[in-house]
N, C-alpha and C. Protein backbone atom coordinates (compact mmCIF):
# COMPACT_ATOMS: atom_id res chain seq x y z
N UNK A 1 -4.54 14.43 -19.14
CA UNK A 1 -5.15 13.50 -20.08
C UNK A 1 -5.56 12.25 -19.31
N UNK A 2 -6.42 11.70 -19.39
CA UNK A 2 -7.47 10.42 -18.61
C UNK A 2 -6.26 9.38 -19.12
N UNK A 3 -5.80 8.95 -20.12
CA UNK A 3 -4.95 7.66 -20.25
C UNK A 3 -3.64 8.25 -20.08
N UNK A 4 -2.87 9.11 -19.29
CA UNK A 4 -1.75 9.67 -18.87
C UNK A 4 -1.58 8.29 -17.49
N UNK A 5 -0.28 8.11 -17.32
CA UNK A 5 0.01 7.12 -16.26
C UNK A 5 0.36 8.11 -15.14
N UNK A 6 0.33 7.64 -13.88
CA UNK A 6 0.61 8.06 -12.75
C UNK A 6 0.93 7.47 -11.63
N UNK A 7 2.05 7.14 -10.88
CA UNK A 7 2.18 6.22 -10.17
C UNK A 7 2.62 5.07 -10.93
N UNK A 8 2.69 4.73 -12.48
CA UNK A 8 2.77 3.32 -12.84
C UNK A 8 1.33 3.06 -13.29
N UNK A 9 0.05 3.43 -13.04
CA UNK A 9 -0.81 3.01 -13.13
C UNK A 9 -1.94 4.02 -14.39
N UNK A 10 -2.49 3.71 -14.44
CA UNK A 10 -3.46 4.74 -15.66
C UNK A 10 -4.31 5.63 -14.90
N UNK A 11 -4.62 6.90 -15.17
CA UNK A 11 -5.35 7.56 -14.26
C UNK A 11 -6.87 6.94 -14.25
N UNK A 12 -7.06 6.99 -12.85
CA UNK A 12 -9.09 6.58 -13.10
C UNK A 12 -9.56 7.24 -13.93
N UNK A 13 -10.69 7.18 -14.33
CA UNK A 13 -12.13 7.90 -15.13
C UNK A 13 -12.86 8.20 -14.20
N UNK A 14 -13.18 9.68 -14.33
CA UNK A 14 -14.22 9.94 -13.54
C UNK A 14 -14.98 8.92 -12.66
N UNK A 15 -15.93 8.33 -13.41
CA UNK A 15 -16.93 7.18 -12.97
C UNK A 15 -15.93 6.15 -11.88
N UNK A 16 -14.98 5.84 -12.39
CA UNK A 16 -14.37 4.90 -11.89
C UNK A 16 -13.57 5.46 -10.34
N UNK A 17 -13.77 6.60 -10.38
CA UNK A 17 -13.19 7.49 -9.02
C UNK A 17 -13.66 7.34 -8.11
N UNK A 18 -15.61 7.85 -8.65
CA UNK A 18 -16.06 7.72 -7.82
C UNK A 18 -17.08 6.30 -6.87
N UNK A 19 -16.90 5.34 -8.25
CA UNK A 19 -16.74 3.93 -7.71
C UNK A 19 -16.11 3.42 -6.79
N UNK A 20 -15.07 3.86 -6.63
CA UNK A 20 -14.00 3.70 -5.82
C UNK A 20 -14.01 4.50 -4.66
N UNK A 21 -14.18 5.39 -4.52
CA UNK A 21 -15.08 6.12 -3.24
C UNK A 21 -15.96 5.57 -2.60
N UNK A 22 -17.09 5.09 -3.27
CA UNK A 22 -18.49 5.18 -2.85
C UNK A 22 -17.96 3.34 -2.02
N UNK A 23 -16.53 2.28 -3.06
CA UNK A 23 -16.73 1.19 -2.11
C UNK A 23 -15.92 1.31 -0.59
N UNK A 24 -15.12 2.62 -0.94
CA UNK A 24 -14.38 2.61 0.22
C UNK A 24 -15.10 3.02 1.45
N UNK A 25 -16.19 4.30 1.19
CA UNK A 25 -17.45 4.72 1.92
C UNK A 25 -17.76 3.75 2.40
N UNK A 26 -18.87 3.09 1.87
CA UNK A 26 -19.67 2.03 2.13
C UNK A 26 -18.98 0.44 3.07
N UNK A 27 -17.93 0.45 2.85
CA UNK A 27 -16.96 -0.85 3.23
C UNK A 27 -16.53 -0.36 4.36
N UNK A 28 -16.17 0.78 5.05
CA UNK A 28 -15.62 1.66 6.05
C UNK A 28 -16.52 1.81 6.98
N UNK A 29 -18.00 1.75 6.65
CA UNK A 29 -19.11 1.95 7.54
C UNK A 29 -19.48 0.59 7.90
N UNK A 30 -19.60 -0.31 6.53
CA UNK A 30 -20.11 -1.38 7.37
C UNK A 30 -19.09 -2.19 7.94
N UNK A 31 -17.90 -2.26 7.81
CA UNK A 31 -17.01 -3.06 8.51
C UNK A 31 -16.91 -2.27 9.79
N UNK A 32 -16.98 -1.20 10.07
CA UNK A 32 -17.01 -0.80 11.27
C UNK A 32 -18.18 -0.83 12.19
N UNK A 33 -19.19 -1.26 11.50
CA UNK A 33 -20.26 -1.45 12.16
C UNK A 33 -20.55 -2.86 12.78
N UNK A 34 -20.03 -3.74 11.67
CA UNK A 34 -20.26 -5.25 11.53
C UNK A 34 -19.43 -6.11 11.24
N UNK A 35 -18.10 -5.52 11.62
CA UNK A 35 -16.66 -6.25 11.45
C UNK A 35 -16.38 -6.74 9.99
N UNK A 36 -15.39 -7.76 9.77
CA UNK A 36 -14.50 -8.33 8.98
C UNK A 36 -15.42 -9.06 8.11
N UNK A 37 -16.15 -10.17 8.59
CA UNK A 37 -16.27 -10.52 7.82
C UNK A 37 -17.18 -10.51 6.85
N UNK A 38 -18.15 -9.14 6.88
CA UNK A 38 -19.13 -9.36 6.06
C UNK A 38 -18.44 -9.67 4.71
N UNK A 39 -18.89 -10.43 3.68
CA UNK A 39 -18.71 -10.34 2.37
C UNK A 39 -18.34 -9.50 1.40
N UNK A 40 -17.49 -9.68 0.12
CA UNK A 40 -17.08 -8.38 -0.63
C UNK A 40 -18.70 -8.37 -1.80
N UNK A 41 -19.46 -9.08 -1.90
CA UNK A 41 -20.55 -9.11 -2.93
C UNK A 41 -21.46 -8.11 -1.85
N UNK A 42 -21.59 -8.52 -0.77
CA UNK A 42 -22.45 -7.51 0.03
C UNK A 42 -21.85 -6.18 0.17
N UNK A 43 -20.60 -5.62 0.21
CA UNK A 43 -20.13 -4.40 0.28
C UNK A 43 -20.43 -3.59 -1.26
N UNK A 44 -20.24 -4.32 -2.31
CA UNK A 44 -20.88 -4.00 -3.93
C UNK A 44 -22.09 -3.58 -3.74
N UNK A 45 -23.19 -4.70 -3.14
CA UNK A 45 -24.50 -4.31 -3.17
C UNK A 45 -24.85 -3.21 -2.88
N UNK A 46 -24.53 -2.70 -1.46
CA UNK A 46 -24.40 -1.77 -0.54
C UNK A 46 -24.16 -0.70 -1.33
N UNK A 47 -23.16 -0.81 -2.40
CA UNK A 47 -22.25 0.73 -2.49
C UNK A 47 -23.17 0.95 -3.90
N UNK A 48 -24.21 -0.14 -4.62
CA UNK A 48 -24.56 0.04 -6.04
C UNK A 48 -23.66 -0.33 -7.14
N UNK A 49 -22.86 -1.09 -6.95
CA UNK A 49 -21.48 -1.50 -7.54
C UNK A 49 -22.11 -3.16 -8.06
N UNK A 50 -21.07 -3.32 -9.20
CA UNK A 50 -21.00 -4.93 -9.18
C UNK A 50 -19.85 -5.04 -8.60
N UNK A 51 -19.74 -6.73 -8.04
CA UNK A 51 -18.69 -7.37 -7.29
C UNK A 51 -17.71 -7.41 -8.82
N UNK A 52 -17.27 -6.93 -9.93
CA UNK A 52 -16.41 -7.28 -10.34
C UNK A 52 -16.09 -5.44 -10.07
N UNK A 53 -16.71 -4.59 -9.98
CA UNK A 53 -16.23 -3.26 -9.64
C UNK A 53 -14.95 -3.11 -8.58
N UNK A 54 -15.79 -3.56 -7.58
CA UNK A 54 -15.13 -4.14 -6.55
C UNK A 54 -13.76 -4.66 -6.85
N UNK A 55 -13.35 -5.91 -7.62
CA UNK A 55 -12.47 -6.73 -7.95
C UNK A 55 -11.62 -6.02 -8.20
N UNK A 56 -12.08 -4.70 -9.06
CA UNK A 56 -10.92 -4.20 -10.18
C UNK A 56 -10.25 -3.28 -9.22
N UNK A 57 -11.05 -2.45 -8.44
CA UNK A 57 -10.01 -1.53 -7.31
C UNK A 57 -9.31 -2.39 -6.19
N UNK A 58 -10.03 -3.28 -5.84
CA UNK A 58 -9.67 -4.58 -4.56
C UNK A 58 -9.37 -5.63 -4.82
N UNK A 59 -8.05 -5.96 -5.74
CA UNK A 59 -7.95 -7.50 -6.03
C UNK A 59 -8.00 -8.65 -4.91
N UNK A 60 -8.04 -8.41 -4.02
CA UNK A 60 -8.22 -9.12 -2.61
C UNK A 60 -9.06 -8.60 -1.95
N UNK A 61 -10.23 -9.44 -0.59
CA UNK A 61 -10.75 -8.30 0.21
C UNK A 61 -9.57 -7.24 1.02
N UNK A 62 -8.81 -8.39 1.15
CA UNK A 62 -7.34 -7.38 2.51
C UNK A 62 -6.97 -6.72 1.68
N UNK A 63 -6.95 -6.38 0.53
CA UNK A 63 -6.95 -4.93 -0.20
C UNK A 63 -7.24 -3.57 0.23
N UNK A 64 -8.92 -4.01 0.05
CA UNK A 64 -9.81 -3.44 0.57
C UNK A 64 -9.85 -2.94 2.48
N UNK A 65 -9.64 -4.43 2.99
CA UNK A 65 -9.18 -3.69 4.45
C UNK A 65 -7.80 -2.74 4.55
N UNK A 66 -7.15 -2.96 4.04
CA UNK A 66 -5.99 -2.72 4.18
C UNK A 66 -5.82 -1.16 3.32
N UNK A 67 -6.88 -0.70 2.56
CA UNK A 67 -7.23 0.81 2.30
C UNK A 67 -7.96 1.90 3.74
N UNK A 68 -8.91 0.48 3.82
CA UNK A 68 -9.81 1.33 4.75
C UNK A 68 -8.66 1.58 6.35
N UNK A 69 -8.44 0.26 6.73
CA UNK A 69 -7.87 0.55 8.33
C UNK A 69 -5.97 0.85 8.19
N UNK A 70 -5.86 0.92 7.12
CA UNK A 70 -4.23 1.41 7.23
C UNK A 70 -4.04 2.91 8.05
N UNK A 71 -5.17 3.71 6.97
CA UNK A 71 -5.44 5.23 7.28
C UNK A 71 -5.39 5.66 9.09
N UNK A 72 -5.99 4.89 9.65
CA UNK A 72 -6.50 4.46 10.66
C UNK A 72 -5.19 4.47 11.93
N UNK A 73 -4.91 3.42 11.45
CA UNK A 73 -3.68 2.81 11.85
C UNK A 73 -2.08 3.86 11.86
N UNK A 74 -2.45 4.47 10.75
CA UNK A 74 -1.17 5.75 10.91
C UNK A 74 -1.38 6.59 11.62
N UNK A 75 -2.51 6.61 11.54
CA UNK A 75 -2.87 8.37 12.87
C UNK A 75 -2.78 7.53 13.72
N UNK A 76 -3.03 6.52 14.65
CA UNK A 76 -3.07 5.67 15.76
C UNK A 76 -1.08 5.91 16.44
N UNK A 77 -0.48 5.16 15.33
CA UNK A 77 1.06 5.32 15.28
C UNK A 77 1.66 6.56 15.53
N UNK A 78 1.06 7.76 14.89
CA UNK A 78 1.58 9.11 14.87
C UNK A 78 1.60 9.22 16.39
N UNK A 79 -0.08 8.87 16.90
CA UNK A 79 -0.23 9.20 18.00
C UNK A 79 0.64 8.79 19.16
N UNK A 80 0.48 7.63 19.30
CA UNK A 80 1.49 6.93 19.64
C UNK A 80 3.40 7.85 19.92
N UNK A 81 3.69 7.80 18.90
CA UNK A 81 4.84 8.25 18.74
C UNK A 81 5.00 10.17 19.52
N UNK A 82 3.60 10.45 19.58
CA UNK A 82 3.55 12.00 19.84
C UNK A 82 3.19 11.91 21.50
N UNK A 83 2.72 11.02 22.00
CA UNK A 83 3.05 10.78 23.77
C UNK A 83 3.84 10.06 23.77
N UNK A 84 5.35 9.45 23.07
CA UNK A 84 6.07 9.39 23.36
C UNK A 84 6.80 10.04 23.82
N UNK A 85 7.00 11.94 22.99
CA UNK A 85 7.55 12.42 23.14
C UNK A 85 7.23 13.51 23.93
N UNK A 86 5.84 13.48 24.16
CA UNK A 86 5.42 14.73 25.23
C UNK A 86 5.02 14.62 26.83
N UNK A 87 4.72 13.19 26.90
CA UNK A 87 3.86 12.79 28.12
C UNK A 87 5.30 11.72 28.13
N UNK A 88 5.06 12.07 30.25
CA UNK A 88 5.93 11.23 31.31
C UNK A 88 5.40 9.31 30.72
N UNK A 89 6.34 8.46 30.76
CA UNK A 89 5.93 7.03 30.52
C UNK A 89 4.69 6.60 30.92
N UNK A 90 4.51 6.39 31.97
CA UNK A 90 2.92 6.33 32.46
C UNK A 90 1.55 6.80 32.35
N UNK A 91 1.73 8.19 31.65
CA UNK A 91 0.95 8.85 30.99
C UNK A 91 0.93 8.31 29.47
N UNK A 92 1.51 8.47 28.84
CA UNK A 92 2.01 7.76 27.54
C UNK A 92 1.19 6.94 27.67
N UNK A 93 1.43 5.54 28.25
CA UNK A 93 0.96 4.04 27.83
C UNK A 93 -0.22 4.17 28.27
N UNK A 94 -0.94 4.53 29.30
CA UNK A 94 -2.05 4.85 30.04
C UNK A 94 -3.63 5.31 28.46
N UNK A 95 -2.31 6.40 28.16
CA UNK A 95 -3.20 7.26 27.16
C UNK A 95 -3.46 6.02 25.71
N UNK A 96 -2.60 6.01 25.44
CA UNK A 96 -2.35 5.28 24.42
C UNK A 96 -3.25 3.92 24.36
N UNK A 97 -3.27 3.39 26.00
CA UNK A 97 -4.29 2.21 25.85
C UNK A 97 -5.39 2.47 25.93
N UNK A 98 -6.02 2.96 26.50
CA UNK A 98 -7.07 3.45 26.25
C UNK A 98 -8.06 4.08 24.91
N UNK A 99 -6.92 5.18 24.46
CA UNK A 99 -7.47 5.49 22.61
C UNK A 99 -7.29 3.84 22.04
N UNK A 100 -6.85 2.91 21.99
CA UNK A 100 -6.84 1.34 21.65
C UNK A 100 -8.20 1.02 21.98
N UNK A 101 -9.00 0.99 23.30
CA UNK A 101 -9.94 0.71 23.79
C UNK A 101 -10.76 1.25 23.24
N UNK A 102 -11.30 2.50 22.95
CA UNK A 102 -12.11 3.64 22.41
C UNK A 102 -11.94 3.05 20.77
N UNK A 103 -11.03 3.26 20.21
CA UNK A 103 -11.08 3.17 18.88
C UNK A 103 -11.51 1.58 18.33
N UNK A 104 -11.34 0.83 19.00
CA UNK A 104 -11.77 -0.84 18.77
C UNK A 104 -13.43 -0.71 19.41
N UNK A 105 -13.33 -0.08 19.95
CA UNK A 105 -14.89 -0.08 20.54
C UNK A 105 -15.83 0.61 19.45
N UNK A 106 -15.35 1.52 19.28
CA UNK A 106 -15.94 2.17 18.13
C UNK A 106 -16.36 1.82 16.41
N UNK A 107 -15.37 0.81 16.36
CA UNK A 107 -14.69 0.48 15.05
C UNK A 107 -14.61 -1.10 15.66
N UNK A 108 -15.65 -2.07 14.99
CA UNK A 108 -15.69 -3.76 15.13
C UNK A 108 -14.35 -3.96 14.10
N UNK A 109 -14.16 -3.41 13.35
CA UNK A 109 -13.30 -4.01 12.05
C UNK A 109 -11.64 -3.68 12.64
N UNK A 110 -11.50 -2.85 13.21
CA UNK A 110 -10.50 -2.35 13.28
C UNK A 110 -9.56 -3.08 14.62
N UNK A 111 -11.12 -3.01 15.61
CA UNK A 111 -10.91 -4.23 16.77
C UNK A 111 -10.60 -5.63 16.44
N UNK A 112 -10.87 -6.02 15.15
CA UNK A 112 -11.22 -7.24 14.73
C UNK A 112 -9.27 -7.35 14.30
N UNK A 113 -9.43 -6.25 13.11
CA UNK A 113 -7.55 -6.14 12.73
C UNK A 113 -6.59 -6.33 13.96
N UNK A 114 -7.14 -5.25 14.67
CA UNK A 114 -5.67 -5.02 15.90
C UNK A 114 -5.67 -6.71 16.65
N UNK A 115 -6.90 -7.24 16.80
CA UNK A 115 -6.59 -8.51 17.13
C UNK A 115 -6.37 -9.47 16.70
N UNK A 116 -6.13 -9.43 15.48
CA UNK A 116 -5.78 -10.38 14.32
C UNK A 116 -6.73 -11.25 13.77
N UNK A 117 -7.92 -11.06 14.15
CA UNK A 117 -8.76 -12.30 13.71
C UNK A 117 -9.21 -11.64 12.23
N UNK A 118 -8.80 -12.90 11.22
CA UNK A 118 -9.37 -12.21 10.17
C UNK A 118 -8.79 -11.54 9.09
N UNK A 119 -8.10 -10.56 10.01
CA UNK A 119 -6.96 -9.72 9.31
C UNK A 119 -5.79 -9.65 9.42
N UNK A 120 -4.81 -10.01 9.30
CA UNK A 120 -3.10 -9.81 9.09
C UNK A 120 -2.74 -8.27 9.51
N UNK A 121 -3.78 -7.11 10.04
CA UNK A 121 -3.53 -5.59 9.84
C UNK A 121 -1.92 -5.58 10.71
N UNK A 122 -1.15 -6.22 11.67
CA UNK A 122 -0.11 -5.92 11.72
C UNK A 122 0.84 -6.07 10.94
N UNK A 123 0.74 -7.03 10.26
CA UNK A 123 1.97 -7.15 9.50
C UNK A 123 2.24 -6.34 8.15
N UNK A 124 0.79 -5.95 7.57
CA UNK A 124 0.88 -4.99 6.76
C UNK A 124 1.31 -3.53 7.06
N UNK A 125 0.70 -3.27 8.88
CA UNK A 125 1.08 -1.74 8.81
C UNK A 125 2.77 -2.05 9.83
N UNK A 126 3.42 -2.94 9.49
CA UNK A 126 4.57 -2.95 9.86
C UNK A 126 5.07 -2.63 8.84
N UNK A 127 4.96 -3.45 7.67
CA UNK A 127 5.60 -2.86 6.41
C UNK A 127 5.07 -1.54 6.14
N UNK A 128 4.17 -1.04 6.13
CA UNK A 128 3.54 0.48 5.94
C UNK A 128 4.55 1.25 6.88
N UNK A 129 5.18 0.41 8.04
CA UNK A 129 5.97 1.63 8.61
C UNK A 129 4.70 2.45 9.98
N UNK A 130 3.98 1.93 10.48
CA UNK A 130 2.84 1.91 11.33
C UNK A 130 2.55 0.74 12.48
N UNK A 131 3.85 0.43 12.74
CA UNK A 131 3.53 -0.54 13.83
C UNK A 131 2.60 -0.21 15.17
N UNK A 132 1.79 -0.20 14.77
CA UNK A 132 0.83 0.39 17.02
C UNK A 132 0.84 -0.46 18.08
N UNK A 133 1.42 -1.78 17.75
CA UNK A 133 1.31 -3.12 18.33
C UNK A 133 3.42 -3.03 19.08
N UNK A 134 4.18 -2.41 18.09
CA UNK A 134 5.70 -2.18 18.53
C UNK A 134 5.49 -1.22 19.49
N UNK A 135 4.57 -0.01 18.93
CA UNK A 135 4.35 1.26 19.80
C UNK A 135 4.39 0.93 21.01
N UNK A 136 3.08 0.40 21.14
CA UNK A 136 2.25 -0.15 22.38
C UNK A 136 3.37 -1.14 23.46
N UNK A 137 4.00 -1.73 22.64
CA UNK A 137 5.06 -2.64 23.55
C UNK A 137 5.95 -1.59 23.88
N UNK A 138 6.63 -0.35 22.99
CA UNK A 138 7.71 -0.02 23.65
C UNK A 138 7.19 0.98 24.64
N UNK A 139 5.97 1.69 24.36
CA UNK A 139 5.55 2.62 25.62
C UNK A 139 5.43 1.91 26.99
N UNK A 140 4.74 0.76 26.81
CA UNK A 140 5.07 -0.25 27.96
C UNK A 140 6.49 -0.56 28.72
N UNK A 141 7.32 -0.83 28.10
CA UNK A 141 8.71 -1.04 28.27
C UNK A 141 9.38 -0.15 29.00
N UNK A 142 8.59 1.44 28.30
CA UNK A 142 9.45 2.72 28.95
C UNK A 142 8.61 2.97 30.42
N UNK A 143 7.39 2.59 30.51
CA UNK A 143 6.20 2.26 31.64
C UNK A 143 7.05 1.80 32.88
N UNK A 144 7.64 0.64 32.29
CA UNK A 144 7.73 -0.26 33.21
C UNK A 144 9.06 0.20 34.08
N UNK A 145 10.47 0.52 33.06
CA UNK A 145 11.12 0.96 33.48
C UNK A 145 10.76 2.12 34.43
N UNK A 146 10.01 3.27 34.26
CA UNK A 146 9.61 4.50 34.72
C UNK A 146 9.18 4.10 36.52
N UNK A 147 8.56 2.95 36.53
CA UNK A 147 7.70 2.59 37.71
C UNK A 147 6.58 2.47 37.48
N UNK A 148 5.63 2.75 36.49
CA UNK A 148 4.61 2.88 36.43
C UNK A 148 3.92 2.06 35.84
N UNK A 149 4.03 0.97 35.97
CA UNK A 149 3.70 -0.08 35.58
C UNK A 149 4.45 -1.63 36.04
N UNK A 150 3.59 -2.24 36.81
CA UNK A 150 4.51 -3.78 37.21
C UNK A 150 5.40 -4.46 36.63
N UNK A 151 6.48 -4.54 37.37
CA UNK A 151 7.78 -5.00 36.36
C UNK A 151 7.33 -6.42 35.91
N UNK A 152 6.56 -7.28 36.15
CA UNK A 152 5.96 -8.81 35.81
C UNK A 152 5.21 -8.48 34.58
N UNK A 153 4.45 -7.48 34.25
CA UNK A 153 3.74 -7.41 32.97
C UNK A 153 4.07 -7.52 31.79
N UNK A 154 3.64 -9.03 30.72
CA UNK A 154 4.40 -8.92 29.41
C UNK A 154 3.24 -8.06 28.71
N UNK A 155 4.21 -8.04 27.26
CA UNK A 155 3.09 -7.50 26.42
C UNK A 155 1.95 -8.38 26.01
N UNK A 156 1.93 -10.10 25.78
CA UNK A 156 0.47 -10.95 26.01
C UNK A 156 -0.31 -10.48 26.71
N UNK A 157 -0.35 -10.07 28.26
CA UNK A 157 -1.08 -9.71 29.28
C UNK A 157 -1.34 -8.18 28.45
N UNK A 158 -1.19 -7.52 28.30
CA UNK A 158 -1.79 -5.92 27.83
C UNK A 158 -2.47 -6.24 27.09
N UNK A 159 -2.25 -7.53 25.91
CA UNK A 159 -2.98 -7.89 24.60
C UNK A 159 -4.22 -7.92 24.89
N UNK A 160 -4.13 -9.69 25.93
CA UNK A 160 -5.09 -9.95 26.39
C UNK A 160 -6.05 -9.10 26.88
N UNK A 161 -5.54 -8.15 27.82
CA UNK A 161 -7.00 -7.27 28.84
C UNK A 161 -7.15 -5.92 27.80
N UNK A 162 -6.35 -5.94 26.38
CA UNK A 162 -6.94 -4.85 25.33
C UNK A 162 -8.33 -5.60 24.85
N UNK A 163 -8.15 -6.72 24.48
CA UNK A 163 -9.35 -7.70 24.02
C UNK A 163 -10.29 -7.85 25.18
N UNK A 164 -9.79 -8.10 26.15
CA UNK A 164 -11.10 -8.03 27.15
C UNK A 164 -11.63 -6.98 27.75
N UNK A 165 -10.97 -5.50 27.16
CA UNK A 165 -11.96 -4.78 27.50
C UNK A 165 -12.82 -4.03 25.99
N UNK A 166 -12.56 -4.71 25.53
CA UNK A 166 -12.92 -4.43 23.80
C UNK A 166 -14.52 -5.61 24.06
N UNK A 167 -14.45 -6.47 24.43
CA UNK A 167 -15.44 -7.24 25.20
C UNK A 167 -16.74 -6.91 25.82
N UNK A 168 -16.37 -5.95 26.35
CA UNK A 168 -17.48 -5.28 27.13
C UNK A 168 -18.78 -4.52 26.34
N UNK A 169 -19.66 -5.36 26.18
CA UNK A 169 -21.02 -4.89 24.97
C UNK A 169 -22.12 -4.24 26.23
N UNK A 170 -22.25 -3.25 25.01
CA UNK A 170 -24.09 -2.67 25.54
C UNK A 170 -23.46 -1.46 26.40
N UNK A 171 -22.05 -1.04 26.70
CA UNK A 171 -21.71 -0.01 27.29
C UNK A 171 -21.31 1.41 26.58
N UNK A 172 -21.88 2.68 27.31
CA UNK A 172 -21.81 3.97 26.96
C UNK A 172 -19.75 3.70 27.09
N UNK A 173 -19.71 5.34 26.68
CA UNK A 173 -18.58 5.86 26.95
C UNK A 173 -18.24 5.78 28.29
N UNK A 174 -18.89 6.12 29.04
CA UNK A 174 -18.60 5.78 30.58
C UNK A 174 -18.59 4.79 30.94
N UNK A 175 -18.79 3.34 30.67
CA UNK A 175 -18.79 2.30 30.72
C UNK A 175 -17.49 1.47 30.26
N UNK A 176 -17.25 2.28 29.50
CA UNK A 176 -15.86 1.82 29.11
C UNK A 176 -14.74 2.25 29.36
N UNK A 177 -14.87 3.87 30.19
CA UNK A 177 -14.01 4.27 30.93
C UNK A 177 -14.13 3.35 32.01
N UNK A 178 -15.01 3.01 32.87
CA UNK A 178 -14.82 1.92 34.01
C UNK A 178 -14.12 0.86 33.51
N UNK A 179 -14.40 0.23 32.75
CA UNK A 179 -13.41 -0.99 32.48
C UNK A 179 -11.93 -0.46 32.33
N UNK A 180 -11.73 0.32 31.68
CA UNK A 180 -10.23 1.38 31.18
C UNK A 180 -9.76 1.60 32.78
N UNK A 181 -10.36 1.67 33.60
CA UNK A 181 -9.80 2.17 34.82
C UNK A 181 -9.62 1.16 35.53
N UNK A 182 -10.57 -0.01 35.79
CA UNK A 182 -9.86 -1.27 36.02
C UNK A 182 -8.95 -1.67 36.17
N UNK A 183 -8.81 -1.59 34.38
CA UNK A 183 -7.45 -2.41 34.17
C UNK A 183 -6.28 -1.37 34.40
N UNK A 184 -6.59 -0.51 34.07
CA UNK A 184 -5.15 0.35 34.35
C UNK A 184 -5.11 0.42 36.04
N UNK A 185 -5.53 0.95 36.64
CA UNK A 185 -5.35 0.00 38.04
C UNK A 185 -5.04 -0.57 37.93
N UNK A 186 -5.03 -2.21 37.55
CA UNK A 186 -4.49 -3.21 38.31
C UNK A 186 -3.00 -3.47 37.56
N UNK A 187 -2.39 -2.85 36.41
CA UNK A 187 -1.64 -2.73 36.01
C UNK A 187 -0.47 -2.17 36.62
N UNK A 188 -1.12 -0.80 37.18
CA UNK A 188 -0.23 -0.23 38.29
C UNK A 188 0.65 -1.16 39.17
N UNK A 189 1.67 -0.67 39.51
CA UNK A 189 2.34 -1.12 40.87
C UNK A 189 1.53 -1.06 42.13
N UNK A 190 1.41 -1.52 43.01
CA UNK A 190 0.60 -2.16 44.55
C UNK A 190 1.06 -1.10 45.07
N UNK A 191 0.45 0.12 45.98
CA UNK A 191 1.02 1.36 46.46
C UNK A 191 1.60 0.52 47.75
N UNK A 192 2.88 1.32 48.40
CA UNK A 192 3.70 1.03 49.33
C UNK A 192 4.28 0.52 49.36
């Protein structure tokens, strides 16, 4: 039955389902295209929606982010957690920074979250139980211990050269493997 509760909440209406689709669609593409801050009246426009459509599924925009890049953010974590357990430390963090690099490169909005500008996305997917930012520090940690990684390296410094190679515009995939190799080089321990 359409007015049956679920969750606490009333089931959508059809129409209203796919309202709710079409802003999550539309908000998912262009924030990933064009980061954070475009506007929630321009994501309405976009989707054929009014901005109070919008309102009623997204009482906040970080609602709205926080639908689109949570999703995101758990497979990131899973991942995370799954070269924890299969790949040697150095492989692990290696891998792991890099899909960081790739996926922020790919995704302005998501680059925009993991670096906080804009968006709060850690602290929400801490409570979600999705930390990639704890991940990322403890694969490091186990890095460092392992050898494979300079015992001087904090986690600021990884932050930092995640953002500066998230930086690098106008480059292919191969272009951003060069930067990825860079830095992981110089991360390394000094051979001998």
């Amino acid at each position: 039955m359409a007015g049956e509760m679920n969750s606490g909440r009333p089931a959508l209406r059809a129409d209203a389902r796919r309202n709710r689709a079409r802003v999550l669609e539309v908000a998912a593409s262009t924030f990933a295209a064009e980061g954070l801050s475009v506007p929630v009246h321009e994501i309405a426009r976009r989707a054929g929606v009014g901005t109070g459509t919008v309102s009623r599924h997204f009482p906040a925009k970080e609602d709205l982010f926080a639908a689109i890049l949570l999703s995101r953010v758990e497979q990131l974590a899973r991942q995370a957690d799954v070269l924890a357990r299969t790949e040697d430390p150095g492989t692990a963090f290696f891998t792991f920074f890099g899909t960081l690099v790739r996926e922020g490169a790919a995704n302005r909005g998501l680059a925009q979250a993991l670096a906080g500008a804009g968006y709060d996305l850690e602290s929400v997917a801490v409570r979600a139980g999705f930390d990639v930012s704890g991940r990322l520090r403890d694969l490091l940690e186990r890095a460092q211990r392992a050898g494979t990684i300079r015992a001087g390296i904090e986690f600021a410094d990884v932050k930092a050269l995640l953002a500066g190679c998230l930086a690098r515009e106008g480059g292919d995939g191969a272009a951003l493997d060069r930067v990825v190799t860079v830095v992981s080089d110089g991360l390394r321990p000094p051979a001998g």
